[in-house]
PDB file of N, CA and C in Angstrom:
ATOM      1  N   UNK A   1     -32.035 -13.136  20.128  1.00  0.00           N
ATOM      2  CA  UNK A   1     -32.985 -12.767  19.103  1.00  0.00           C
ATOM      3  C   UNK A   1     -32.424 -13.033  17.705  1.00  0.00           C
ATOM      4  N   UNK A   2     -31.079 -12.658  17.424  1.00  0.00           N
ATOM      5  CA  UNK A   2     -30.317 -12.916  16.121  1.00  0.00           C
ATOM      6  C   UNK A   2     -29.580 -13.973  16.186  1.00  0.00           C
ATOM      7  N   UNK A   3     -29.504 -14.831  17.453  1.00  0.00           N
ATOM      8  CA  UNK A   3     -28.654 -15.921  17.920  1.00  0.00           C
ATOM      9  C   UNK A   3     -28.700 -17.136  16.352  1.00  0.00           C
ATOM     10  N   UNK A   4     -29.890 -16.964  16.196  1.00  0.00           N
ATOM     11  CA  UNK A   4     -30.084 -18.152  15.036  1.00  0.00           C
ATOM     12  C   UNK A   4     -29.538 -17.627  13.372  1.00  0.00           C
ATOM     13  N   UNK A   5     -29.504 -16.390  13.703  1.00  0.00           N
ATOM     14  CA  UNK A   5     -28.755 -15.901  12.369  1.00  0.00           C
ATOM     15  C   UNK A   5     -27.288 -15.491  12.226  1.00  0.00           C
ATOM     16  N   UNK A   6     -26.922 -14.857  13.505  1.00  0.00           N
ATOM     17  CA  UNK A   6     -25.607 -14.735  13.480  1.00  0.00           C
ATOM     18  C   UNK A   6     -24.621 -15.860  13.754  1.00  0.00           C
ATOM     19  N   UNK A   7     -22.891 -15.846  12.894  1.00  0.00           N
ATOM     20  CA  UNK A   7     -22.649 -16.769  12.952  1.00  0.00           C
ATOM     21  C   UNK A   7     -21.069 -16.557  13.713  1.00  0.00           C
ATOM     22  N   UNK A   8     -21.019 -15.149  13.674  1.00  0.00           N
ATOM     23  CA  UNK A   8     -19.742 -14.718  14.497  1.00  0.00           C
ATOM     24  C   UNK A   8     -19.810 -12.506  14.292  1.00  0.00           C
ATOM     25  N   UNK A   9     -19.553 -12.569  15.715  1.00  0.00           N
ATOM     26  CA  UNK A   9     -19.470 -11.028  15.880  1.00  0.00           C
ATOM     27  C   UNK A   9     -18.079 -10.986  15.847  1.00  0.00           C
ATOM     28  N   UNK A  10     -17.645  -9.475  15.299  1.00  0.00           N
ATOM     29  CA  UNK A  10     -16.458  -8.963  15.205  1.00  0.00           C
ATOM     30  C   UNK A  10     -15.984  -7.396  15.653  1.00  0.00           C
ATOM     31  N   UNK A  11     -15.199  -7.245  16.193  1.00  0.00           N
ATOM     32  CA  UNK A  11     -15.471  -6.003  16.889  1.00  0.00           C
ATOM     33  C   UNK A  11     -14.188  -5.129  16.220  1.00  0.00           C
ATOM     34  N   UNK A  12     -14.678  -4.384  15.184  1.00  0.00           N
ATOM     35  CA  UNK A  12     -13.342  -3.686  14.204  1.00  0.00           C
ATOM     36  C   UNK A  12     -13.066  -2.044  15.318  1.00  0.00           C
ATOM     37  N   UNK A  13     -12.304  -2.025  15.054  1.00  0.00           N
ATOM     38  CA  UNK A  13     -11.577  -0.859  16.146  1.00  0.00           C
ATOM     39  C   UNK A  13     -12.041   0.676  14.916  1.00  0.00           C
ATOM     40  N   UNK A  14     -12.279   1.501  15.629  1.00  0.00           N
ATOM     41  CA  UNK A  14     -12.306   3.191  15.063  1.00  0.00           C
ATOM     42  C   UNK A  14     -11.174   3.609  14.448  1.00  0.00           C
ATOM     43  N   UNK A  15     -10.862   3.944  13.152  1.00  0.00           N
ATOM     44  CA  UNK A  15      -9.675   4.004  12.611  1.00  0.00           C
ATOM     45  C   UNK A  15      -9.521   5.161  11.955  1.00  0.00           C
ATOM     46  N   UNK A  16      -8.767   6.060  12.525  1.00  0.00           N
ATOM     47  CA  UNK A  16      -9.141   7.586  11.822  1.00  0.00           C
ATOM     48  C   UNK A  16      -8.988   7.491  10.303  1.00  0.00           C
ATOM     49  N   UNK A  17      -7.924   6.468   9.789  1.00  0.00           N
ATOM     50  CA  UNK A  17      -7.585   6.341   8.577  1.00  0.00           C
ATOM     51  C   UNK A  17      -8.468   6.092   7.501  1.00  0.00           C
ATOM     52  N   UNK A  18      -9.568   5.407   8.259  1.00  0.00           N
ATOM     53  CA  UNK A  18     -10.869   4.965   7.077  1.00  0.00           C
ATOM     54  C   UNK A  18     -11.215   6.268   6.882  1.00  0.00           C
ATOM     55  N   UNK A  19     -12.095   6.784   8.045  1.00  0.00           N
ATOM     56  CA  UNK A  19     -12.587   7.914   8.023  1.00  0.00           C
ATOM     57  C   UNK A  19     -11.934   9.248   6.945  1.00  0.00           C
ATOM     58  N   UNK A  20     -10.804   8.998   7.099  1.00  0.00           N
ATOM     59  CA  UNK A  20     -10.503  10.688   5.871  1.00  0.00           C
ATOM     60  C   UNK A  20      -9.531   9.883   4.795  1.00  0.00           C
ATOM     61  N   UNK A  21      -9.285   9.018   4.670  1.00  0.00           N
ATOM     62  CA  UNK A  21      -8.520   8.222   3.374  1.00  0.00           C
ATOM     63  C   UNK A  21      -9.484   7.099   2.570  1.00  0.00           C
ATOM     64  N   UNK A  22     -10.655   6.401   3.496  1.00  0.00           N
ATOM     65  CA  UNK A  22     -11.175   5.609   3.229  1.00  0.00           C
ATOM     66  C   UNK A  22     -10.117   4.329   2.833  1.00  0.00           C
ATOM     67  N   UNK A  23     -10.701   3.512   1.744  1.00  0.00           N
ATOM     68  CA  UNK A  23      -9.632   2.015   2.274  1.00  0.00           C
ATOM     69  C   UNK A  23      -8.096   2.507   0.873  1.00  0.00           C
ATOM     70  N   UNK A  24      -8.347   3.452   0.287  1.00  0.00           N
ATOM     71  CA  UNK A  24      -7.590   4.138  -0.209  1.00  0.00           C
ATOM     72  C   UNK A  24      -5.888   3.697  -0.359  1.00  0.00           C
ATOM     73  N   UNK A  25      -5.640   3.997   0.891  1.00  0.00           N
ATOM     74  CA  UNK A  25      -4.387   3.498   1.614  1.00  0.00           C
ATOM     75  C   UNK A  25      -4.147   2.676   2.577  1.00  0.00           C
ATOM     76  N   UNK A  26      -4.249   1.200   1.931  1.00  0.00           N
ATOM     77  CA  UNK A  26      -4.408   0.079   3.120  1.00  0.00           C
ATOM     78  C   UNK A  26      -3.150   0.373   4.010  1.00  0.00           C
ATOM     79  N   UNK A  27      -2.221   0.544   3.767  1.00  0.00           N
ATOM     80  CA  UNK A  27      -1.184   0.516   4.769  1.00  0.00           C
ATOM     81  C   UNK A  27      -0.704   1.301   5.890  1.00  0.00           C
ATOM     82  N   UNK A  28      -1.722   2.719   5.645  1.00  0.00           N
ATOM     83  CA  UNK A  28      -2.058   3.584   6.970  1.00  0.00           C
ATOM     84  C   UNK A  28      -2.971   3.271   8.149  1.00  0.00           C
ATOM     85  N   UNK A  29      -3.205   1.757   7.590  1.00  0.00           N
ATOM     86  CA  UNK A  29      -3.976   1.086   8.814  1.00  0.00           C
ATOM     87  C   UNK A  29      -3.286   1.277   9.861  1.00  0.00           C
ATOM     88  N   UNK A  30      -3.908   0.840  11.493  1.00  0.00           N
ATOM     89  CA  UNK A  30      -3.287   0.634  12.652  1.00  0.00           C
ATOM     90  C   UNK A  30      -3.404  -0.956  12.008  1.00  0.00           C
ATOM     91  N   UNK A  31      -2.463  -1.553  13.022  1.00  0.00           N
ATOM     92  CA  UNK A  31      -2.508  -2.934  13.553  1.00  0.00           C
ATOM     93  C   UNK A  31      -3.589  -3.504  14.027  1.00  0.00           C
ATOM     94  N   UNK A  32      -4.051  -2.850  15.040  1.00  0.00           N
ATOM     95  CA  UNK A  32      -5.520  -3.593  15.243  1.00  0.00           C
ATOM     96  C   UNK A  32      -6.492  -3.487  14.600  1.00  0.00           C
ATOM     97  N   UNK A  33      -6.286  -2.694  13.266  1.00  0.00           N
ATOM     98  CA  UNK A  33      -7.610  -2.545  12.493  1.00  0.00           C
ATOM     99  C   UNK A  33      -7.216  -3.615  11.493  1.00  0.00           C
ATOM    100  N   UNK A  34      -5.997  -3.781  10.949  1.00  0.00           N
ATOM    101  CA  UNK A  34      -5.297  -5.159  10.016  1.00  0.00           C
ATOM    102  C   UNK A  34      -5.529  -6.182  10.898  1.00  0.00           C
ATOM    103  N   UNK A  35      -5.546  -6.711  11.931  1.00  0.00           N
ATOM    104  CA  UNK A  35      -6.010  -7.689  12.648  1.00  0.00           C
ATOM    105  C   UNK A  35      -7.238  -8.157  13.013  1.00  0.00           C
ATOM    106  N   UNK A  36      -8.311  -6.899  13.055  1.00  0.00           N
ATOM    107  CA  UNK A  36      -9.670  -7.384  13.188  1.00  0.00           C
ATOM    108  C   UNK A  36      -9.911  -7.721  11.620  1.00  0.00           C
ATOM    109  N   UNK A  37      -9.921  -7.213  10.957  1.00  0.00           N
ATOM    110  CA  UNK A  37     -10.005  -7.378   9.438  1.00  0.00           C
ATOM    111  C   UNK A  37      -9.711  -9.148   9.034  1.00  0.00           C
ATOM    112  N   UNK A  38      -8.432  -9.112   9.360  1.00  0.00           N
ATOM    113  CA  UNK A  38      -7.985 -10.717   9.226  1.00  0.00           C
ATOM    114  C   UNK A  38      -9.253 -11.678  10.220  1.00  0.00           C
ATOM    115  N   UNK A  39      -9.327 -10.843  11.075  1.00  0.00           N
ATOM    116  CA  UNK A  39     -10.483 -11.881  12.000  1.00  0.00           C
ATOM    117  C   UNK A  39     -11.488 -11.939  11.437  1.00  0.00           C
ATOM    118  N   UNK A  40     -11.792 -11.044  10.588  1.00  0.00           N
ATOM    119  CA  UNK A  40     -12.901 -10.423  10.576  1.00  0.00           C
ATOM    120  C   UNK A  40     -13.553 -11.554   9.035  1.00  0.00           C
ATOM    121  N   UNK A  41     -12.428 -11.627   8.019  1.00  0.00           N
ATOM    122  CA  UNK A  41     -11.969 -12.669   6.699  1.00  0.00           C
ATOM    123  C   UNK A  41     -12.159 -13.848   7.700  1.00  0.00           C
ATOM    124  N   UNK A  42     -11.769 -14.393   8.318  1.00  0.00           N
ATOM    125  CA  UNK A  42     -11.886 -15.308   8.994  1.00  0.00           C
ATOM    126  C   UNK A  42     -12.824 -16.539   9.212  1.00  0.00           C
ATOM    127  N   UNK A  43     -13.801 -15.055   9.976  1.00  0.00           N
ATOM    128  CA  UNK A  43     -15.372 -15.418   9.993  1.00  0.00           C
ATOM    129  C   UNK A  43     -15.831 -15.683   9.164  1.00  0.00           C
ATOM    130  N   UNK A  44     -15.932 -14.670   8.222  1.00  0.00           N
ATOM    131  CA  UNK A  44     -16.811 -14.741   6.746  1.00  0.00           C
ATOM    132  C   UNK A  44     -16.791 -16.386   5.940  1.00  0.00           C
ATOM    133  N   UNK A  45     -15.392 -16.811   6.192  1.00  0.00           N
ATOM    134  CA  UNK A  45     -15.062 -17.876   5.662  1.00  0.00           C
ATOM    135  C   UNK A  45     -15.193 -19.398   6.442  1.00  0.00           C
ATOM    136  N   UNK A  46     -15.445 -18.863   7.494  1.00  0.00           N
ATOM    137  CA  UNK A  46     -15.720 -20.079   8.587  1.00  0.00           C
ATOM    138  C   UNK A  46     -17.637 -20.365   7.954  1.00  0.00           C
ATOM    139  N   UNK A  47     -17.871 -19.155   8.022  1.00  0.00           N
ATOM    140  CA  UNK A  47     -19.633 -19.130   8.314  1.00  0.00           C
ATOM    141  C   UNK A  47     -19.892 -19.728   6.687  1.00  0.00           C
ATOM    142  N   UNK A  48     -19.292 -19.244   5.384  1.00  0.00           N
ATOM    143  CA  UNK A  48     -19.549 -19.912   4.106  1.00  0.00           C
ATOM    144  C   UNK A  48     -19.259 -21.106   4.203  1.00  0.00           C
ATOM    145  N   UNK A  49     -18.162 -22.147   4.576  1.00  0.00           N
ATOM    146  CA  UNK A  49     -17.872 -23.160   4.517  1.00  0.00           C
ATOM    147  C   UNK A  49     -18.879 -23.848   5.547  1.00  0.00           C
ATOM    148  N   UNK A  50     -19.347 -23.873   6.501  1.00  0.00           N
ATOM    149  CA  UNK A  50     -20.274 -23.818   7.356  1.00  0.00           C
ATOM    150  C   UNK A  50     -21.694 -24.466   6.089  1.00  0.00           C
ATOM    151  N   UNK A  51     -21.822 -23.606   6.060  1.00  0.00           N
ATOM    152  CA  UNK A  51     -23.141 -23.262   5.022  1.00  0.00           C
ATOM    153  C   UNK A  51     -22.972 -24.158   3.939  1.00  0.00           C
ATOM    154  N   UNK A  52     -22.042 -24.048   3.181  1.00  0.00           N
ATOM    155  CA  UNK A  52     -21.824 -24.525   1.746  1.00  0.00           C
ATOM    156  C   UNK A  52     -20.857 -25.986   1.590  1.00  0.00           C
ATOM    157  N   UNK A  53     -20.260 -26.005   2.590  1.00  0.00           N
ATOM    158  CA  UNK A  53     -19.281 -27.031   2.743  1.00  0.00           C
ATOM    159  C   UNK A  53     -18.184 -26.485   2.216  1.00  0.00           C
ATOM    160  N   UNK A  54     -16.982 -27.580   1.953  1.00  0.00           N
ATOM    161  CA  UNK A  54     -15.557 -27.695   1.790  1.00  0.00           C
ATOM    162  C   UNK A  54     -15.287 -28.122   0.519  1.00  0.00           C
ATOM    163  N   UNK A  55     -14.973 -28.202  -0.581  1.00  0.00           N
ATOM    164  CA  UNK A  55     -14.912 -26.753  -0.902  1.00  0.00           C
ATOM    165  C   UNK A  55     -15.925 -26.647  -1.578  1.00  0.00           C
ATOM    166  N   UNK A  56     -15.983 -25.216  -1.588  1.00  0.00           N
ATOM    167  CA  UNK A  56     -16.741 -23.329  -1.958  1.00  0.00           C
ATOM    168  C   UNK A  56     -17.612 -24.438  -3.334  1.00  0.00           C
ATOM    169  N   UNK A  57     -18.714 -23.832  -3.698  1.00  0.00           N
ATOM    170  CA  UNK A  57     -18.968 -24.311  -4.848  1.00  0.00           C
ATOM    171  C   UNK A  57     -18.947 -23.157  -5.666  1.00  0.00           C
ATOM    172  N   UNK A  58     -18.433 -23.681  -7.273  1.00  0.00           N
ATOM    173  CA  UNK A  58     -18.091 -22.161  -7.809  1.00  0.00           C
ATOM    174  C   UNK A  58     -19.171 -21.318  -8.153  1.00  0.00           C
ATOM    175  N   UNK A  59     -18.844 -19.916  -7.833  1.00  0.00           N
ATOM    176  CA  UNK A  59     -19.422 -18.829  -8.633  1.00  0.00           C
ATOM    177  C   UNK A  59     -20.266 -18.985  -9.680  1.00  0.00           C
ATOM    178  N   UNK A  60     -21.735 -18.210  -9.569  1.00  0.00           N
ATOM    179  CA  UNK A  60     -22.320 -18.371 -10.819  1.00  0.00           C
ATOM    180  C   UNK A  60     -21.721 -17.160 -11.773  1.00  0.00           C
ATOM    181  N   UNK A  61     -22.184 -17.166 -12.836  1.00  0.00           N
ATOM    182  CA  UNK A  61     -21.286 -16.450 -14.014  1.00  0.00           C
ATOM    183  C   UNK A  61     -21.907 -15.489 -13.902  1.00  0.00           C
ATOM    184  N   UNK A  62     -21.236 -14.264 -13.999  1.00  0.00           N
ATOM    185  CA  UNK A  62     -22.115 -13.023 -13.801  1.00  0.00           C
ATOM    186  C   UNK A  62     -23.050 -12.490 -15.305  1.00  0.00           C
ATOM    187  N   UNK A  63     -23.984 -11.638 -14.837  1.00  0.00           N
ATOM    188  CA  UNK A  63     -24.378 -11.092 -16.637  1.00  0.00           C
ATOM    189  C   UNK A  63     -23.914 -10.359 -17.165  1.00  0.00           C
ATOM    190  N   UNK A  64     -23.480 -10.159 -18.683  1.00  0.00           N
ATOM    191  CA  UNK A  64     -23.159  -9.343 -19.243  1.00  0.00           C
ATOM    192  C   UNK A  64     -22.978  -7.910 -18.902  1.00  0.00           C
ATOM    193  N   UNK A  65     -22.536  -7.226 -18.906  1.00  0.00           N
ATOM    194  CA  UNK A  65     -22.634  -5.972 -18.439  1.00  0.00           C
ATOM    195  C   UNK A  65     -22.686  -5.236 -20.244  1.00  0.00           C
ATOM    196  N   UNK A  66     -23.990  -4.160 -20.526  1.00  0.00           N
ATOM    197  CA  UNK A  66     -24.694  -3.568 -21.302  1.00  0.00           C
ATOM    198  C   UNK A  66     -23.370  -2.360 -21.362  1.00  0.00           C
ATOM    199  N   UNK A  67     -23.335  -1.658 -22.177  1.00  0.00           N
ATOM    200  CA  UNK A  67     -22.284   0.171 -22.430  1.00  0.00           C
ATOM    201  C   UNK A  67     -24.184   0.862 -21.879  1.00  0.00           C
ATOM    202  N   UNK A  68     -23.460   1.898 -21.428  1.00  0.00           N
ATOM    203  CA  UNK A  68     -24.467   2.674 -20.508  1.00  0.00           C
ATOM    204  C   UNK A  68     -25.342   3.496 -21.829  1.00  0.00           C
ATOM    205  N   UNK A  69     -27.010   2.727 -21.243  1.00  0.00           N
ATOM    206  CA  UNK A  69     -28.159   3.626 -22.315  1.00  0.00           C
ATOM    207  C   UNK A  69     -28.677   1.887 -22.636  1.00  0.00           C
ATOM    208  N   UNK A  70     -27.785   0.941 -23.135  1.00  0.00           N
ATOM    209  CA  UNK A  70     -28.209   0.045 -23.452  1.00  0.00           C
ATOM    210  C   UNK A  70     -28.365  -0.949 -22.584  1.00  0.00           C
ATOM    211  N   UNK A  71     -29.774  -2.141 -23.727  1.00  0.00           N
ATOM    212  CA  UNK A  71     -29.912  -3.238 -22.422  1.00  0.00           C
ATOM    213  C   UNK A  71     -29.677  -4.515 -23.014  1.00  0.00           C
ATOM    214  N   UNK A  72     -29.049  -5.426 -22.406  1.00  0.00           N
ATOM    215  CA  UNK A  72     -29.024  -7.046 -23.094  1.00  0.00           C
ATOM    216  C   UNK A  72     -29.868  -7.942 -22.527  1.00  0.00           C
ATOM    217  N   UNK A  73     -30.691  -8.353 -23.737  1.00  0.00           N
ATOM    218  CA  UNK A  73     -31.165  -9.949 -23.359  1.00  0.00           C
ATOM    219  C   UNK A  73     -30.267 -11.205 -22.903  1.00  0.00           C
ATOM    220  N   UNK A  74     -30.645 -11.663 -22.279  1.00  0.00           N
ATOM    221  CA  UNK A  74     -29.260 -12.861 -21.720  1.00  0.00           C
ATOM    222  C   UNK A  74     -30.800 -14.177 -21.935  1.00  0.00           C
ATOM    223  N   UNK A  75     -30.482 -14.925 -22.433  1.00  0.00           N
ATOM    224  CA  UNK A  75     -32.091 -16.195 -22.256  1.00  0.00           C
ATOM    225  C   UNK A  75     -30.611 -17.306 -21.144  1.00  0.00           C
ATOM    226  N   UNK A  76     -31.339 -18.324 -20.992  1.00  0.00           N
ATOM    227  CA  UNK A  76     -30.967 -18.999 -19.960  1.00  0.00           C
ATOM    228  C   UNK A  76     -30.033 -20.117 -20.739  1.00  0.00           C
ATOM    229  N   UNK A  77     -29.936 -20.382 -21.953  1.00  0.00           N
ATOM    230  CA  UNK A  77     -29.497 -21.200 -23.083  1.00  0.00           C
ATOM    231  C   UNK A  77     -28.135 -20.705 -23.027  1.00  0.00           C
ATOM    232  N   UNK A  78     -27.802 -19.216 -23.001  1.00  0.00           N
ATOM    233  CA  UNK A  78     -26.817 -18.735 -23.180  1.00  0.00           C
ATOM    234  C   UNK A  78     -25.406 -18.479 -22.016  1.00  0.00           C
ATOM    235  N   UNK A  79     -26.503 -18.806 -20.929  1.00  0.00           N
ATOM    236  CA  UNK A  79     -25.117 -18.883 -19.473  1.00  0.00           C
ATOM    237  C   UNK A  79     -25.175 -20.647 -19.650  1.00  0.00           C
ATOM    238  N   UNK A  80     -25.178 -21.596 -19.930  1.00  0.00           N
ATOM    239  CA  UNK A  80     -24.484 -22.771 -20.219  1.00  0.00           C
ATOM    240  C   UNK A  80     -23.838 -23.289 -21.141  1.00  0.00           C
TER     241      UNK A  80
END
């Protein structure tokens, strides 16, 4: 059913460490949770290159970010 959308499953292990540290303290990982992770980067990067080709095309430029209350106009003249 998702066969045509998915491009790789990954099966990350239960890690008490996420759960009450969150990613906080990467290095209280287990091993198999640093290993699915790496698998896990893996994929992500198989399935973009896949998609986009070799190499990545760059990043669009992000928008301005406003101080909180305020808003910025950005026109389209101004991201080139």
């Amino acid at each position: 059913m998702l066969q045509d959308r998915v491009s790789a499953v990954v099966n990350v292990p239960f890690d008490s460490h996420i759960r009450t540290h969150g990613l906080a303290e990467p290095t209280r990982l287990k091993q198999r949770t640093l290993e699915a992770a790496a698998e896990l980067a893996r994929a992500v990067m198989a399935s973009l290159h896949k998609t986009w080709g070799e190499p990545l095309p760059a990043a669009p430029v992000p928008a301005p970010v406003a101080p909180s209350g305020e808003s910025i106009l950005v026109q389209q003249s101004d991201l080139t």
